[in-house]
C-alpha atoms as a PDB file:
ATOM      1  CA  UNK A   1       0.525   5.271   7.184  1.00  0.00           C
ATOM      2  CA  UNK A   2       1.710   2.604   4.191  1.00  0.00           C
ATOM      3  CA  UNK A   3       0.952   3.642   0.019  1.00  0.00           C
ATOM      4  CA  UNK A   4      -2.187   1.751   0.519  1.00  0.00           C
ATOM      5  CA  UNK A   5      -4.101   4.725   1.885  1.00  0.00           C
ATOM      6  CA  UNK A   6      -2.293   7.406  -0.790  1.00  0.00           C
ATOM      7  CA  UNK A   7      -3.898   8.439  -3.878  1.00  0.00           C
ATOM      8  CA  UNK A   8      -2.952  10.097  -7.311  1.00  0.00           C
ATOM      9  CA  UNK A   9      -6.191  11.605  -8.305  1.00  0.00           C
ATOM     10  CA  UNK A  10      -6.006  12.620 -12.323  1.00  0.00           C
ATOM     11  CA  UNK A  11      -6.242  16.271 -13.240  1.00  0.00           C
ATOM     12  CA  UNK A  12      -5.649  17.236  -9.295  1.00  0.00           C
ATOM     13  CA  UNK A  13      -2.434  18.321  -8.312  1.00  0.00           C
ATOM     14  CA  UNK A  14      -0.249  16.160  -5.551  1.00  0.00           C
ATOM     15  CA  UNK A  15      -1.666  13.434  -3.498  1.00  0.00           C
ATOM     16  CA  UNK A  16      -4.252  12.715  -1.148  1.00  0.00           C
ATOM     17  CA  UNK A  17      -4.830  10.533   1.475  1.00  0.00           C
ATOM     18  CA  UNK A  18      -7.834   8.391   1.530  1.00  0.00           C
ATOM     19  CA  UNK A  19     -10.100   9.259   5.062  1.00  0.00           C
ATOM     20  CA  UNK A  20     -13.543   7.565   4.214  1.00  0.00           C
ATOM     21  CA  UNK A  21     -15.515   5.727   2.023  1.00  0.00           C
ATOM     22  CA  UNK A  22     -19.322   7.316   1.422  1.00  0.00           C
ATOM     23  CA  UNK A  23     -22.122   6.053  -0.244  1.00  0.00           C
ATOM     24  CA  UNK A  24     -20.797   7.210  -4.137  1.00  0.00           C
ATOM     25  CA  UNK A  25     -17.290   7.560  -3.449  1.00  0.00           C
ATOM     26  CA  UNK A  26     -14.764   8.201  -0.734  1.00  0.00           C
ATOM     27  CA  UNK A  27     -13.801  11.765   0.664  1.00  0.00           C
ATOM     28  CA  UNK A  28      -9.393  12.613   0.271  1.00  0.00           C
ATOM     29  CA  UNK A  29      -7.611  15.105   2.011  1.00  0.00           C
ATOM     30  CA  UNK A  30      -4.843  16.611   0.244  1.00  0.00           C
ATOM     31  CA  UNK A  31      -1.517  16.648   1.206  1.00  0.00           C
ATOM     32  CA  UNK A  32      -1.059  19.986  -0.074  1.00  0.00           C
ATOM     33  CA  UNK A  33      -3.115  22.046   1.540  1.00  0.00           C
ATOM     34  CA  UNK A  34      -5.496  19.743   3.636  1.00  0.00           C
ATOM     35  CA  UNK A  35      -8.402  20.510   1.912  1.00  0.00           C
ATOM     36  CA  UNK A  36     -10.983  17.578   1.608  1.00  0.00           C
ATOM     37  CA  UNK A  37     -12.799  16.671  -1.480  1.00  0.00           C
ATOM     38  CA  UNK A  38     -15.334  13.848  -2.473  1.00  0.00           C
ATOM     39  CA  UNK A  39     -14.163  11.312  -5.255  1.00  0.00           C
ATOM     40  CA  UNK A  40     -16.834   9.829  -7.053  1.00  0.00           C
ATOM     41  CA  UNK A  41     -16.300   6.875  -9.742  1.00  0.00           C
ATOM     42  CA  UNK A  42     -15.863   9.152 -12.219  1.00  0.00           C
ATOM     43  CA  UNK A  43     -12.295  10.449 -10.916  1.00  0.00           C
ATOM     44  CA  UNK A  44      -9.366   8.369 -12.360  1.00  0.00           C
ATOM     45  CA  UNK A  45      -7.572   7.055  -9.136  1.00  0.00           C
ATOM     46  CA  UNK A  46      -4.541   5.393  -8.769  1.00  0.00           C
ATOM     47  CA  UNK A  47      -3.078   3.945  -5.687  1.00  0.00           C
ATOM     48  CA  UNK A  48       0.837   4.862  -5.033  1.00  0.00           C
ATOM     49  CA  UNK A  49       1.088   0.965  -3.680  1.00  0.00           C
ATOM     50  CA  UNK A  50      -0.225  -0.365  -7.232  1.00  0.00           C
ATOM     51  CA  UNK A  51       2.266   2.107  -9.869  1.00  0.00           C
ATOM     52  CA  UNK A  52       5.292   0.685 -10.887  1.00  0.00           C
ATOM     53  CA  UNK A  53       8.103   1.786 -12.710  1.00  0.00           C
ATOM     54  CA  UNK A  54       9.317   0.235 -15.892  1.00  0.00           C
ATOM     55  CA  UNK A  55      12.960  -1.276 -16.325  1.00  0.00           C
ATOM     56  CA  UNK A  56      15.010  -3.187 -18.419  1.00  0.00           C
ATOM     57  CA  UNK A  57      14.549  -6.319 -16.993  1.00  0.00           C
ATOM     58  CA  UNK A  58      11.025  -6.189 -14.651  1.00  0.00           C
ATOM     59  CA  UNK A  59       8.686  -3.346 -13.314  1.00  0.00           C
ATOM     60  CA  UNK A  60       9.737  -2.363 -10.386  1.00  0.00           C
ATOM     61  CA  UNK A  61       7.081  -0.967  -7.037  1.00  0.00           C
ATOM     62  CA  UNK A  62       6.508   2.489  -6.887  1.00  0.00           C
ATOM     63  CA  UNK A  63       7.814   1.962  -2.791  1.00  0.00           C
ATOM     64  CA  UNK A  64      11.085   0.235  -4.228  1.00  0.00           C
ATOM     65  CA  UNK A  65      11.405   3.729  -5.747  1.00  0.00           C
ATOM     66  CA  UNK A  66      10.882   5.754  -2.783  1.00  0.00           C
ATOM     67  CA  UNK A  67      13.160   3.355  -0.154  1.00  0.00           C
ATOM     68  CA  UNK A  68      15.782   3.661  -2.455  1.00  0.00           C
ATOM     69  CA  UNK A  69      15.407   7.801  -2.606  1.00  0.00           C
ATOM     70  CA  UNK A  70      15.799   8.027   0.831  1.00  0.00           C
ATOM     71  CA  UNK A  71      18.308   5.646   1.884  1.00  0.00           C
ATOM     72  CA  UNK A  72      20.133   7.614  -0.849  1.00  0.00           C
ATOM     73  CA  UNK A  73      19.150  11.067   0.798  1.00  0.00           C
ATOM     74  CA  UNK A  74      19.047   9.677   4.475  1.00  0.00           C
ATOM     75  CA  UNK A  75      15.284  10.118   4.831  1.00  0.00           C
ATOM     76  CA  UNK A  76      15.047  13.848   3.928  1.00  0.00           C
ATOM     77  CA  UNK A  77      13.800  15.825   0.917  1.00  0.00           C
ATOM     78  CA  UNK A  78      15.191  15.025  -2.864  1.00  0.00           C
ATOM     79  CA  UNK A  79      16.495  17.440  -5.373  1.00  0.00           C
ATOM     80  CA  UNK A  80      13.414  19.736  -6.503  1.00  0.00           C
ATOM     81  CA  UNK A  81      10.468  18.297  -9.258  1.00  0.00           C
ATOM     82  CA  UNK A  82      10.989  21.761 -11.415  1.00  0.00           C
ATOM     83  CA  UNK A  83      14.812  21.458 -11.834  1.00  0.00           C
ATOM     84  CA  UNK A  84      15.792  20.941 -16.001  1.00  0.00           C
ATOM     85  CA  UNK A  85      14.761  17.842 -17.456  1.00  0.00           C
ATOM     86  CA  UNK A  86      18.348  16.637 -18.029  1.00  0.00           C
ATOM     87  CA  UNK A  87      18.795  16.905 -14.326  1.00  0.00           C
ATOM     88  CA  UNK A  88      16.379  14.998 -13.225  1.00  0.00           C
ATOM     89  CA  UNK A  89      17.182  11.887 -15.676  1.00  0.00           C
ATOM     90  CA  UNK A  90      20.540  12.184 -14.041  1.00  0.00           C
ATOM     91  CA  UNK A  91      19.461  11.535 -11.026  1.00  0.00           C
ATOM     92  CA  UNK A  92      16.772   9.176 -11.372  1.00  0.00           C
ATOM     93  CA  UNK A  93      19.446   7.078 -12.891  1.00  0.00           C
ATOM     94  CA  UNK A  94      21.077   6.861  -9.790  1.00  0.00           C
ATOM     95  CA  UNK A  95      18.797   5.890  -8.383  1.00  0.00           C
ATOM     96  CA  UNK A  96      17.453   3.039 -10.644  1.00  0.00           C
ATOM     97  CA  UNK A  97      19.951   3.063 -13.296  1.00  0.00           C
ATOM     98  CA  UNK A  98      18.348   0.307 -15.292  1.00  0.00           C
ATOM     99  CA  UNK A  99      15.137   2.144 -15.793  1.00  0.00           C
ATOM    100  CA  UNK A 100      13.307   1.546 -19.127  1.00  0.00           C
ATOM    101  CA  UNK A 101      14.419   5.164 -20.979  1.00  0.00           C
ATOM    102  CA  UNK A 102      12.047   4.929 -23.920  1.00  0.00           C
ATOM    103  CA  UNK A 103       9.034   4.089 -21.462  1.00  0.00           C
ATOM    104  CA  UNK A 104       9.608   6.283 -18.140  1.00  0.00           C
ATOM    105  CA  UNK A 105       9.545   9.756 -19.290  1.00  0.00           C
ATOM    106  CA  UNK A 106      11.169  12.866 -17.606  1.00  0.00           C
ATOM    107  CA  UNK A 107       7.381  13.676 -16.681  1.00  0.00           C
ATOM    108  CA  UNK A 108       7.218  10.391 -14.943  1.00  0.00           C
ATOM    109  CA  UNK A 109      10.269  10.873 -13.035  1.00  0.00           C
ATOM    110  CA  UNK A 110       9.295  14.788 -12.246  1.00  0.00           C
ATOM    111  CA  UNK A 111       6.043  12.991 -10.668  1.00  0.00           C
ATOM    112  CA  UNK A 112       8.294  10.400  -8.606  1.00  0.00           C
ATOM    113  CA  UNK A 113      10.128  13.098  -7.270  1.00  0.00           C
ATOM    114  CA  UNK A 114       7.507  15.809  -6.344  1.00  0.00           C
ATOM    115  CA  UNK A 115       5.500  12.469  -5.025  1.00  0.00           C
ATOM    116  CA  UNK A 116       8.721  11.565  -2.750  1.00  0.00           C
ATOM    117  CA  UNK A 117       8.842  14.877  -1.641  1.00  0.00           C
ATOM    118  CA  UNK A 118       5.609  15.777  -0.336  1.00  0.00           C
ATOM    119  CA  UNK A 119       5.283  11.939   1.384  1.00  0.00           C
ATOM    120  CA  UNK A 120       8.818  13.461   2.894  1.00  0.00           C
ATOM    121  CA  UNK A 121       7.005  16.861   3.962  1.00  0.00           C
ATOM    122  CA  UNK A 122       3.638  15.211   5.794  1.00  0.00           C
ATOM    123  CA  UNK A 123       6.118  12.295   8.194  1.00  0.00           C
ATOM    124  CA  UNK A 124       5.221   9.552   5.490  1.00  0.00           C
ATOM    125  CA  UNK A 125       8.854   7.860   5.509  1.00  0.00           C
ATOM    126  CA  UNK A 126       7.293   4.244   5.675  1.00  0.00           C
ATOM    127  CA  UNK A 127       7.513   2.486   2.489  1.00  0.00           C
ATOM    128  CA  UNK A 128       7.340  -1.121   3.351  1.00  0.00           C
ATOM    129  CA  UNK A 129       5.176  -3.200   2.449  1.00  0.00           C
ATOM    130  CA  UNK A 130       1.680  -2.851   2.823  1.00  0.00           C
ATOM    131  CA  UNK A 131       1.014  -6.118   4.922  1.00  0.00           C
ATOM    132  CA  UNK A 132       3.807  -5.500   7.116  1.00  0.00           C
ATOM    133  CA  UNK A 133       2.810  -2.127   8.161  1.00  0.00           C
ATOM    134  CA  UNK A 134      -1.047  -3.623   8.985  1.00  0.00           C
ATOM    135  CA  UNK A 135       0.292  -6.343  11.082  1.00  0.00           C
ATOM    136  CA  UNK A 136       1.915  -4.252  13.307  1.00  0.00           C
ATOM    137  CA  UNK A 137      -0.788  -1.229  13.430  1.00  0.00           C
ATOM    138  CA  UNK A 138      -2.932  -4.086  14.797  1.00  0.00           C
ATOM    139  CA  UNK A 139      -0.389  -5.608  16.759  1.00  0.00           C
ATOM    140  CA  UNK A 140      -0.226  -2.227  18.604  1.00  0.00           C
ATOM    141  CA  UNK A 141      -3.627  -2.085  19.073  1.00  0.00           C
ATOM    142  CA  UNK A 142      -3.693  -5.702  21.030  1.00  0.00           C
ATOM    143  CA  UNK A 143      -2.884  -5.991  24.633  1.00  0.00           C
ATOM    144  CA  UNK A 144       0.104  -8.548  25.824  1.00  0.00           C
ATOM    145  CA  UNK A 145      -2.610 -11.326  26.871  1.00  0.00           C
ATOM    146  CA  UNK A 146      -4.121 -10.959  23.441  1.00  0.00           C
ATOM    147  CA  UNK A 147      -1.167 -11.166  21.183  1.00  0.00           C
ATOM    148  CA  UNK A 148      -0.584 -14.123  23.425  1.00  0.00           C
ATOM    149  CA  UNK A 149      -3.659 -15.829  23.150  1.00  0.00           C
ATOM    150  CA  UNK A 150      -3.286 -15.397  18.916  1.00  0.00           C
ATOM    151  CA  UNK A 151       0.289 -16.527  18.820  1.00  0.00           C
ATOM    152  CA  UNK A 152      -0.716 -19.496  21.224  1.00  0.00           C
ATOM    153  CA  UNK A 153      -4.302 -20.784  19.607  1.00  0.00           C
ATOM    154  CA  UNK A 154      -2.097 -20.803  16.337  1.00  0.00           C
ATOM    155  CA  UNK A 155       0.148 -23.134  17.566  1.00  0.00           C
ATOM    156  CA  UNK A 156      -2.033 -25.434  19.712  1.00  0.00           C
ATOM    157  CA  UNK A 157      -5.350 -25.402  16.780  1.00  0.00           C
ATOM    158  CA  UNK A 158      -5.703 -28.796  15.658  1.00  0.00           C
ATOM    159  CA  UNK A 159      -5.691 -29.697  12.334  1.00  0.00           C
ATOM    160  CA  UNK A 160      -8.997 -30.816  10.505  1.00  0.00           C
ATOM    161  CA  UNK A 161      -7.170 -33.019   7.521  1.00  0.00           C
ATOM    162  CA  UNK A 162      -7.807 -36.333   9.496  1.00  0.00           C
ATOM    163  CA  UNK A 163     -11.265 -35.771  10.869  1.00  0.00           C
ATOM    164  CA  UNK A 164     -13.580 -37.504   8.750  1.00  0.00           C
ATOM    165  CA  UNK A 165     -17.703 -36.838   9.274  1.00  0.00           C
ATOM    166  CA  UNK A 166     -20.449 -40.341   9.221  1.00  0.00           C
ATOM    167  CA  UNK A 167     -23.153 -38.413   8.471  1.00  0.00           C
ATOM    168  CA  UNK A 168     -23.682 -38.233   4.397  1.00  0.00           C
ATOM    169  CA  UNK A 169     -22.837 -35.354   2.737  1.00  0.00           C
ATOM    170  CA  UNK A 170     -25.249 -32.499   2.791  1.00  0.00           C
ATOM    171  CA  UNK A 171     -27.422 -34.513   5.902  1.00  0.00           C
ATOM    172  CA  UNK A 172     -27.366 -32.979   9.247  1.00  0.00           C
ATOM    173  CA  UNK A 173     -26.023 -35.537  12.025  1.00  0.00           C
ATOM    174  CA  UNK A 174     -28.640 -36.806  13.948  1.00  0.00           C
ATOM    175  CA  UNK A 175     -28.317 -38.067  17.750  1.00  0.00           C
ATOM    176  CA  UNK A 176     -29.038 -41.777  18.604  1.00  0.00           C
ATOM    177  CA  UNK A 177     -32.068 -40.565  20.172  1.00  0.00           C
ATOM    178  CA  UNK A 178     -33.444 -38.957  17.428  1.00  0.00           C
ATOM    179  CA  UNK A 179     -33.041 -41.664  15.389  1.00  0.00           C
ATOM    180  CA  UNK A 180     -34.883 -44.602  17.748  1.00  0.00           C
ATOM    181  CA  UNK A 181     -37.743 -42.437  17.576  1.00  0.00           C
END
């Protein structure tokens, strides 16, 4: 599953994955514990694919973030969210060292971790992008013939920018038999 499907939900702890949409909301199941709850409009959601992280020179995705944590720790778990503060900045700077220091506080980067961990904990090691990862989920779901069939109707389709239309603009074309009538 890709960050498009995760959500920060404010005043709940950890994340939640998004299951279903209803009629006033969606229903999330936590990554904690599991547990399902309905989210109406009300909630303040974020999406893990649309936070960023602020640095000298651009903001950077919240994925960026996470791919380089674990080519750092080789796909496994991070140093722990509750270690001291001055710990934490320490390594978040390894990890981005030209993170924006008066705008990403040691909250923010306790979140990142704890975040990085529990994706880590539920098999969610995936942080491409979004597009990337739907393209091939649908890829998989396609037989041989029909990937075939897409890749080869996109090659052979004809292009339209030539064709021009007699009939005036707005008319329906009418056959020559309608017309002697």
């Amino acid at each position: 599953m890709s960050l498009e499907k995760v959500l920060s939900i404010a005043g709940k702890p950890g994340l939640y994955k998004l299951t279903t949409q209803t009629r006033n909301g969606f229903l999330a199941e936590s990554l904690l514990d599991g547990k399902r709850i309905n989210v109406s409009a009300r909630h303040n959601v974020s999406l893990l694919s649309e936070i960023a992280i602020y640095t000298l020179t651009e903001e950077v995705p919240l994925r960026v973030v996470f791919e380089k944590i674990a080519k750092k720790e080789d796909g496994k778990e991070s140093i722990s969210h509750k270690v001291p503060k001055i710990e934490l900045e320490e390594y978040f700077f390894g990890i981005l060292p030209d993170y924006d220091e008066e705008r990403v506080y040691a909250s923010d980067i306790k979140k990142v971790v704890q975040w990085y961990n529990l994706l880590v904990k539920n098999g969610m090691t995936d942080f491409s992008e979004a597009e990337e990862a739907v393209k091939e989920e649908v890829k998989e779901k396609l037989t041989p013939t029909q990937r075939e069939a897409i890749t080869g109707a996109a090659k052979t389709a004809p292009s339209k920018a030539g064709s021009k239309s007699t009939a005036k603009k707005g008319a329906t074309a009418k056959s020559t038999a309608a017309r002697k009538k």
